[in-house]
PDB file of N, CA and C in Angstrom:
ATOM      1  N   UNK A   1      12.919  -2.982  11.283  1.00  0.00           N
ATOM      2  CA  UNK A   1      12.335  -1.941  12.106  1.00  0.00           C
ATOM      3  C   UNK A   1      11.045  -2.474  12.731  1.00  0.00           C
ATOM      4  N   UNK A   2      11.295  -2.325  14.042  1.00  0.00           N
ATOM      5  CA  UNK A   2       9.848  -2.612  14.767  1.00  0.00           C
ATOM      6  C   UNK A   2       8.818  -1.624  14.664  1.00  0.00           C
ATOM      7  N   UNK A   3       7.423  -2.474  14.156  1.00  0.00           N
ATOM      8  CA  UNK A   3       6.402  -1.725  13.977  1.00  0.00           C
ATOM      9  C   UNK A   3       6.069  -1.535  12.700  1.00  0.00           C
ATOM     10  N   UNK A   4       7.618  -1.778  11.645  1.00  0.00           N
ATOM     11  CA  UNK A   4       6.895  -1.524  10.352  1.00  0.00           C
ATOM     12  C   UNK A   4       5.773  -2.427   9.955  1.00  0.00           C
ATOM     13  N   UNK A   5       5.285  -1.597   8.508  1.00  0.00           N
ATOM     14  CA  UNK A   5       4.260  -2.426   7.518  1.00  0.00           C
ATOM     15  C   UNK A   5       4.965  -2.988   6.192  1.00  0.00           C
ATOM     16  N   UNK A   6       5.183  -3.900   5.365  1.00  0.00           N
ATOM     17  CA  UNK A   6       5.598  -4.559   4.974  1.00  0.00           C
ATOM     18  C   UNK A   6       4.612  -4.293   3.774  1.00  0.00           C
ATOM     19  N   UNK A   7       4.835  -3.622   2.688  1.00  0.00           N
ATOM     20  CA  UNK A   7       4.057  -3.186   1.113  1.00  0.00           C
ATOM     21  C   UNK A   7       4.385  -4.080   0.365  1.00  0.00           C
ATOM     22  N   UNK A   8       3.916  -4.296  -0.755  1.00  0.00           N
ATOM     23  CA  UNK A   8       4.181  -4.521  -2.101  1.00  0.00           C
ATOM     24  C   UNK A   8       3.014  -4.055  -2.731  1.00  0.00           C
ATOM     25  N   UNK A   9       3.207  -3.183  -3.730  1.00  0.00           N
ATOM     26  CA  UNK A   9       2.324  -2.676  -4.897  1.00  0.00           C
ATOM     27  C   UNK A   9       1.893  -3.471  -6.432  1.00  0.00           C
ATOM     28  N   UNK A  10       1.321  -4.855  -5.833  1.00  0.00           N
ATOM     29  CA  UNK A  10       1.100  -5.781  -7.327  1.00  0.00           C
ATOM     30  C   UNK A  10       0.781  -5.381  -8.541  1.00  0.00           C
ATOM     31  N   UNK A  11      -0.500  -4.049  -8.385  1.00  0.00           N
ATOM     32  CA  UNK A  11      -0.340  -3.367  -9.728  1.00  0.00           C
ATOM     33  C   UNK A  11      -0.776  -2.363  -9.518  1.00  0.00           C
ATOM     34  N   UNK A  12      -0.576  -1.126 -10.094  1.00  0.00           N
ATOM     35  CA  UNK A  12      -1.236  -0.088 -10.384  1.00  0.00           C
ATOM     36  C   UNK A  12      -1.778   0.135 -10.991  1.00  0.00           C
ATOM     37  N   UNK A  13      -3.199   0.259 -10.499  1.00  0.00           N
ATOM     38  CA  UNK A  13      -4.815   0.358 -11.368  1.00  0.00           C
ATOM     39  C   UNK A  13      -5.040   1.848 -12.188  1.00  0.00           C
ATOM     40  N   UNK A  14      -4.375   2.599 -10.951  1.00  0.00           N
ATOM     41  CA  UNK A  14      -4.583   4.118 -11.829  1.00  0.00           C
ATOM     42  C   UNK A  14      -4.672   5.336 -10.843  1.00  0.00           C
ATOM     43  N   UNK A  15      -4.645   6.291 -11.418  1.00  0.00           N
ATOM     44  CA  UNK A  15      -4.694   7.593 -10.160  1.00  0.00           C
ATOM     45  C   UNK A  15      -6.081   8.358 -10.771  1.00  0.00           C
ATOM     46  N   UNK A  16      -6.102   8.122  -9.326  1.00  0.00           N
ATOM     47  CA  UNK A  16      -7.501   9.517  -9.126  1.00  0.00           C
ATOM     48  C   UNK A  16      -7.279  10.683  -9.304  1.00  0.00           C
ATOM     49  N   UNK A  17      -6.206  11.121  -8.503  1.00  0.00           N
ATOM     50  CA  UNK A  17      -5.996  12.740  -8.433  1.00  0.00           C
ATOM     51  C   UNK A  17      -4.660  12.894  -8.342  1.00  0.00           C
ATOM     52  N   UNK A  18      -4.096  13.952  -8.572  1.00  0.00           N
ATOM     53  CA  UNK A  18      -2.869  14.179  -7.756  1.00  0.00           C
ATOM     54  C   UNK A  18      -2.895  15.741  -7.094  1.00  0.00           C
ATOM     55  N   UNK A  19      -2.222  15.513  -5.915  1.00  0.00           N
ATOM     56  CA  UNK A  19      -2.221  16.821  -5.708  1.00  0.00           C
ATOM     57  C   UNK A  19      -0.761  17.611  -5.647  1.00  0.00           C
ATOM     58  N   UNK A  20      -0.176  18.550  -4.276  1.00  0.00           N
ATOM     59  CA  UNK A  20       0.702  19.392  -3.745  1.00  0.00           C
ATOM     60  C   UNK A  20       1.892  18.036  -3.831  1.00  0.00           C
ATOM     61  N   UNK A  21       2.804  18.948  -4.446  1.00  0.00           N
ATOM     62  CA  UNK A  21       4.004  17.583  -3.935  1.00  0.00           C
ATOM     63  C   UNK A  21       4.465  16.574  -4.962  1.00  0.00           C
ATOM     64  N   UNK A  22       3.490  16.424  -5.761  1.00  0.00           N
ATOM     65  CA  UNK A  22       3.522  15.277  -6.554  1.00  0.00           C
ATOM     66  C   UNK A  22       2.975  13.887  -5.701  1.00  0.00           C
ATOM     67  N   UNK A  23       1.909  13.899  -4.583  1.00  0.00           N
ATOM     68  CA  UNK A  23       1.124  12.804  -4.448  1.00  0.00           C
ATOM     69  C   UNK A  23       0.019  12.794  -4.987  1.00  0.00           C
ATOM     70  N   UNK A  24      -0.277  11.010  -4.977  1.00  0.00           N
ATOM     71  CA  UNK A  24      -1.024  11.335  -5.831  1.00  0.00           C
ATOM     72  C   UNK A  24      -1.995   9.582  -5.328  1.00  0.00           C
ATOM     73  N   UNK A  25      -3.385  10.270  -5.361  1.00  0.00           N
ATOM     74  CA  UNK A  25      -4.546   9.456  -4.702  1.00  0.00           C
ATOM     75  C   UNK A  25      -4.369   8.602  -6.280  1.00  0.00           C
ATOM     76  N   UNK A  26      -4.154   7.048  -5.352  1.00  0.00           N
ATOM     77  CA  UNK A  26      -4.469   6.166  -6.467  1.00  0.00           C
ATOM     78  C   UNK A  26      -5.004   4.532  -6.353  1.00  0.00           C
ATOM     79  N   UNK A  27      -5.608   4.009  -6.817  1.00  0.00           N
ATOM     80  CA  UNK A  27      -5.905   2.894  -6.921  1.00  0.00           C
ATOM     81  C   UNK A  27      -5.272   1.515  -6.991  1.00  0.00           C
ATOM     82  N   UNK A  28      -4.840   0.786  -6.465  1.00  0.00           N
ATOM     83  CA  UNK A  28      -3.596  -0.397  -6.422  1.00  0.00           C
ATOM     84  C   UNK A  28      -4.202  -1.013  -5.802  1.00  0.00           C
ATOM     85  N   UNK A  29      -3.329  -2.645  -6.320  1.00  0.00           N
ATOM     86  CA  UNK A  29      -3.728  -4.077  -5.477  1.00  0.00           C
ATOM     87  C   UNK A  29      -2.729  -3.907  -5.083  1.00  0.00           C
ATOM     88  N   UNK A  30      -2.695  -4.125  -3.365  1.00  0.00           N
ATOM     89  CA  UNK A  30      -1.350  -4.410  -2.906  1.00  0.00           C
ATOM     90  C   UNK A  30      -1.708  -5.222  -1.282  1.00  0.00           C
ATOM     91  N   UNK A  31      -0.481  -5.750  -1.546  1.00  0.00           N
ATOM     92  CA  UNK A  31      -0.162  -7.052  -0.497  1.00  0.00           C
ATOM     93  C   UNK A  31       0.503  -6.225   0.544  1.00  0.00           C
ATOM     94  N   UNK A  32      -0.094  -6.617   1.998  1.00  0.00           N
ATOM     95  CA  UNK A  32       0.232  -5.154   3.065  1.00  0.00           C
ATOM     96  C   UNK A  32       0.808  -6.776   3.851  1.00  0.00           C
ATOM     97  N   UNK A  33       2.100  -7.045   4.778  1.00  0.00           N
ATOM     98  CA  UNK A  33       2.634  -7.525   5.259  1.00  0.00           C
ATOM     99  C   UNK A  33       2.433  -9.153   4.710  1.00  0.00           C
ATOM    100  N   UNK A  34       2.983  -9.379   3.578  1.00  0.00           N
ATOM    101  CA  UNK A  34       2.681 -10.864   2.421  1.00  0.00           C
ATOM    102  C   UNK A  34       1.698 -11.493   2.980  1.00  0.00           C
ATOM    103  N   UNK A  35       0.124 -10.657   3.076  1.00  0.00           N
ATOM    104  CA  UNK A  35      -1.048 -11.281   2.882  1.00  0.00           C
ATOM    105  C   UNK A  35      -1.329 -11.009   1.523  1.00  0.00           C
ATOM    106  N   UNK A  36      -2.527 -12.087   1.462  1.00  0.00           N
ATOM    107  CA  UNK A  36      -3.297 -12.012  -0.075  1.00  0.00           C
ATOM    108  C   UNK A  36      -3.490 -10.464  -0.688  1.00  0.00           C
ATOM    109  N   UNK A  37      -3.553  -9.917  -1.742  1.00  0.00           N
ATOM    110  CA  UNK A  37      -3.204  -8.423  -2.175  1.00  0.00           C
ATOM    111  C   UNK A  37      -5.050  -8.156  -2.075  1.00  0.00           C
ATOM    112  N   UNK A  38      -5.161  -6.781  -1.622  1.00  0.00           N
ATOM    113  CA  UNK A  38      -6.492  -5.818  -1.425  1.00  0.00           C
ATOM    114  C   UNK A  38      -6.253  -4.875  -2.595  1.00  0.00           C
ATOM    115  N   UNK A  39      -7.448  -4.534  -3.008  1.00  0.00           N
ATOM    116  CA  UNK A  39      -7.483  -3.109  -3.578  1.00  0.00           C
ATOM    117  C   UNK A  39      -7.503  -1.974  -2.164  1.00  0.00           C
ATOM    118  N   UNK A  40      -6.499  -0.963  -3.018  1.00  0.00           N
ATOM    119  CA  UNK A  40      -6.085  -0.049  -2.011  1.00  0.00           C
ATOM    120  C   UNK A  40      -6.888   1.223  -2.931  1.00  0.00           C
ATOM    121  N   UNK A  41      -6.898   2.050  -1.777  1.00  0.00           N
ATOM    122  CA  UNK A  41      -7.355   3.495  -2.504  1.00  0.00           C
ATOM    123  C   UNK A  41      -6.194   4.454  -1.121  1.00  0.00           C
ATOM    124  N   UNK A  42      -5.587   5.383  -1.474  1.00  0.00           N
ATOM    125  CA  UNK A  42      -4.685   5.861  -1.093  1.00  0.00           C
ATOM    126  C   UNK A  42      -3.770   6.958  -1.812  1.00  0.00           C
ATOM    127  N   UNK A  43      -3.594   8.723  -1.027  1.00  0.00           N
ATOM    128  CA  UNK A  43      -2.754   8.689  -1.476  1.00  0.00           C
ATOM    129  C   UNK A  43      -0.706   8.327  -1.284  1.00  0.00           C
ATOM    130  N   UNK A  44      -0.088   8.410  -2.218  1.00  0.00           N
ATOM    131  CA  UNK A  44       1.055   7.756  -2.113  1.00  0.00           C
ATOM    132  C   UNK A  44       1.708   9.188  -2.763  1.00  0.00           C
ATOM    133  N   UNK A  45       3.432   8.932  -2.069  1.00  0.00           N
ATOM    134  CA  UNK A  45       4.272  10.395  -2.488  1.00  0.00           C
ATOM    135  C   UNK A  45       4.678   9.541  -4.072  1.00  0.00           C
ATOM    136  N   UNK A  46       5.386  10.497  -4.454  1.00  0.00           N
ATOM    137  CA  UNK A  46       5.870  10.066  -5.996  1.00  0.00           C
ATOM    138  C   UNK A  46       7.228   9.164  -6.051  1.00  0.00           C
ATOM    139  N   UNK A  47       7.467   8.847  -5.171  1.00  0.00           N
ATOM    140  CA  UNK A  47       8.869   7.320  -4.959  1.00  0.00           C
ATOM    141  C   UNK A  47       7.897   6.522  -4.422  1.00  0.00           C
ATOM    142  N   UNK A  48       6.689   6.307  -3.947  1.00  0.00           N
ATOM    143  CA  UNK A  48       5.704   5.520  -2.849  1.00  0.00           C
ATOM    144  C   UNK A  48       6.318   5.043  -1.638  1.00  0.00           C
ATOM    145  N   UNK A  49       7.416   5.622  -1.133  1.00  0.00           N
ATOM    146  CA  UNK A  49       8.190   5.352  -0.011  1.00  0.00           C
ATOM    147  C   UNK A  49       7.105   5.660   1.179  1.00  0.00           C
ATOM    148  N   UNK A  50       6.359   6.946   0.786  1.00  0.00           N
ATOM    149  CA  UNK A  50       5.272   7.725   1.791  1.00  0.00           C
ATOM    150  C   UNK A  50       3.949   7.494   1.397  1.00  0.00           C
ATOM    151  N   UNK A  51       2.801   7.099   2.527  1.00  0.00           N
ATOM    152  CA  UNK A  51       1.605   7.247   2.022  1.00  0.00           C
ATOM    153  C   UNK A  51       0.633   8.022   2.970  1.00  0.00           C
ATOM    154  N   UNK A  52      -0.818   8.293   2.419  1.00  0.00           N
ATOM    155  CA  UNK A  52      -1.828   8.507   3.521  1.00  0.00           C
ATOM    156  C   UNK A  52      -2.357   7.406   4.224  1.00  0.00           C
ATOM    157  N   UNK A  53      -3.422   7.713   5.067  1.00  0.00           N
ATOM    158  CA  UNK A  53      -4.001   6.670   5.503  1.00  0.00           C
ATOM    159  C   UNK A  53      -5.074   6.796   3.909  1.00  0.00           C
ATOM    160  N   UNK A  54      -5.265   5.341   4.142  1.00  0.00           N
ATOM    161  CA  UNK A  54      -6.458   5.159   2.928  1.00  0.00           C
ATOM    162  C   UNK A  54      -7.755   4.021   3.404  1.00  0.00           C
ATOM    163  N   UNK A  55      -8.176   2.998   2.145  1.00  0.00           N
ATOM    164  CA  UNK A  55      -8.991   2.135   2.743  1.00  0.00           C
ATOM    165  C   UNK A  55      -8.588   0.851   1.863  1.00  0.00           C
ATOM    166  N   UNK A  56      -8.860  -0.053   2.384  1.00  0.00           N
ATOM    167  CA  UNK A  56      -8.334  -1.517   1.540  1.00  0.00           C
ATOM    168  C   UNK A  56      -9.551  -2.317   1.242  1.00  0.00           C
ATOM    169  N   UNK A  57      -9.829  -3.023   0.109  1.00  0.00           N
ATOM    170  CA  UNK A  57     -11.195  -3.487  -0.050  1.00  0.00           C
ATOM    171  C   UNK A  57     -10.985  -4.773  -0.857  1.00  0.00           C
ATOM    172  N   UNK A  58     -11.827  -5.462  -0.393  1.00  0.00           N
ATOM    173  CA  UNK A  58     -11.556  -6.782  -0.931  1.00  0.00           C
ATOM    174  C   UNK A  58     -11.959  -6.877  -2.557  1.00  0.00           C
ATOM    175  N   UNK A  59     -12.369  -7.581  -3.562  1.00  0.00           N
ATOM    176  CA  UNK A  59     -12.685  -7.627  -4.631  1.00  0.00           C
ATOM    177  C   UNK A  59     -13.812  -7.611  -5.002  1.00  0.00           C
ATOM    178  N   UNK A  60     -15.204  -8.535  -3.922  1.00  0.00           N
ATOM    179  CA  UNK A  60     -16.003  -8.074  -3.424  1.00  0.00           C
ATOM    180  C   UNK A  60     -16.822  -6.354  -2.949  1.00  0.00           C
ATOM    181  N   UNK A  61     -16.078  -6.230  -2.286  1.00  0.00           N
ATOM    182  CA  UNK A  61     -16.349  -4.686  -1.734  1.00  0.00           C
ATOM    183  C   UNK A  61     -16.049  -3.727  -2.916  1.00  0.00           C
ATOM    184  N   UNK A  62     -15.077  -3.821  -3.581  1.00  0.00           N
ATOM    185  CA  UNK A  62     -14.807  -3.031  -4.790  1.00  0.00           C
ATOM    186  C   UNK A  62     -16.048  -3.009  -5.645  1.00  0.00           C
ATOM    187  N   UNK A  63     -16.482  -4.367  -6.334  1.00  0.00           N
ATOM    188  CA  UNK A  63     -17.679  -4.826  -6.882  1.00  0.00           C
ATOM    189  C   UNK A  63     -18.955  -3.920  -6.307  1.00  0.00           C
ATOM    190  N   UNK A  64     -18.986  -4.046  -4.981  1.00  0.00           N
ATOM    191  CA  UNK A  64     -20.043  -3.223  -4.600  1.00  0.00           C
ATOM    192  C   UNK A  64     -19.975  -1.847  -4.697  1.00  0.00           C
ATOM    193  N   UNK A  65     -18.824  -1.311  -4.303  1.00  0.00           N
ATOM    194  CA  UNK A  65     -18.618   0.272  -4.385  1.00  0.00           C
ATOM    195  C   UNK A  65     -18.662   0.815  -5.997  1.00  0.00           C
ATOM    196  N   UNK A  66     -17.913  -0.474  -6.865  1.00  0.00           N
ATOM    197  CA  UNK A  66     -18.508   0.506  -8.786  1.00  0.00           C
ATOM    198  C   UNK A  66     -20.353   0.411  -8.758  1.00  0.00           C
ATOM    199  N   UNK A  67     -20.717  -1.234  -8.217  1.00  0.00           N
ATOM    200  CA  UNK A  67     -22.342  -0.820  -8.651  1.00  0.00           C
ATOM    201  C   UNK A  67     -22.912   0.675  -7.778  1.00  0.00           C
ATOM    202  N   UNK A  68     -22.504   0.667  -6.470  1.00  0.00           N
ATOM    203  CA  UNK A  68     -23.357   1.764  -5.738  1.00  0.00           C
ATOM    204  C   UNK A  68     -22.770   3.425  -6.689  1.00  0.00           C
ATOM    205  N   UNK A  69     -21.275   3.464  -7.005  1.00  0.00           N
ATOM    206  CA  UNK A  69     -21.119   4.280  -7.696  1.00  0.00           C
ATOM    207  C   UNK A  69     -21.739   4.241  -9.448  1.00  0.00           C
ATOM    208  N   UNK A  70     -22.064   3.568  -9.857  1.00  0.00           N
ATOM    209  CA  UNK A  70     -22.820   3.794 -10.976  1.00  0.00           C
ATOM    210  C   UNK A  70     -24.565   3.932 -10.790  1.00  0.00           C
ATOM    211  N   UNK A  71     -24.663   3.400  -9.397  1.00  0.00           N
ATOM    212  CA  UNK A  71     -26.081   4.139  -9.560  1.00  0.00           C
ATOM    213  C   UNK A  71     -26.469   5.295  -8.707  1.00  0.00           C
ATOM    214  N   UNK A  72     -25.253   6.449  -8.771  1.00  0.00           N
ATOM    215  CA  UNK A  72     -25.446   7.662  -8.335  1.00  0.00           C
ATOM    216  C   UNK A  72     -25.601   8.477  -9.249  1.00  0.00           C
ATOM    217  N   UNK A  73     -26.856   9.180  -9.946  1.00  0.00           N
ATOM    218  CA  UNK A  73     -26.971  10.253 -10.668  1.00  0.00           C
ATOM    219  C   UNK A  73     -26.348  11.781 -10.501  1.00  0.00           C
ATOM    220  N   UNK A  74     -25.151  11.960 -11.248  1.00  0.00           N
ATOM    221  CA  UNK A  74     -24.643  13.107 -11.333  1.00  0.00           C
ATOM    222  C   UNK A  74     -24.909  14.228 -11.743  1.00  0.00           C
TER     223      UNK A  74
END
């Protein structure tokens, strides 16, 4: 199919949330058209056939987003 994106889900880190439907916002390394695998944040339907838009972050950027999230006082 022209136009597709080309997934693989290397691992599943874990879910954030789930919501309506059985999707469910979650955390994964995954390889988006057999490039090197990103951490994904996204949600995905419950076969992962379907997703949202999300954001992809390198290992780096992840690194930065737990320190900036641990130094937010709740």
């Amino acid at each position: 199919m022209e136009g597709s994106i080309e997934k693989n889900i290397v691992s599943s880190l874990g879910t954030i949330s789930e919501g309506k439907g059985g999707w469910k916002t979650e955390l994964n390394l995954v390889s988006w058209n057999a490039r090197e695998p990103k951490y994904d944040i996204r949600s995905w339907s419950a076969d992962h056939e379907k997703m949202s838009k999300g954001i992809t972050l390198t290992k780096e950027e992840l690194i930065s987003l737990k320190n900036l999230l641990n130094s937010i006082a709740l």
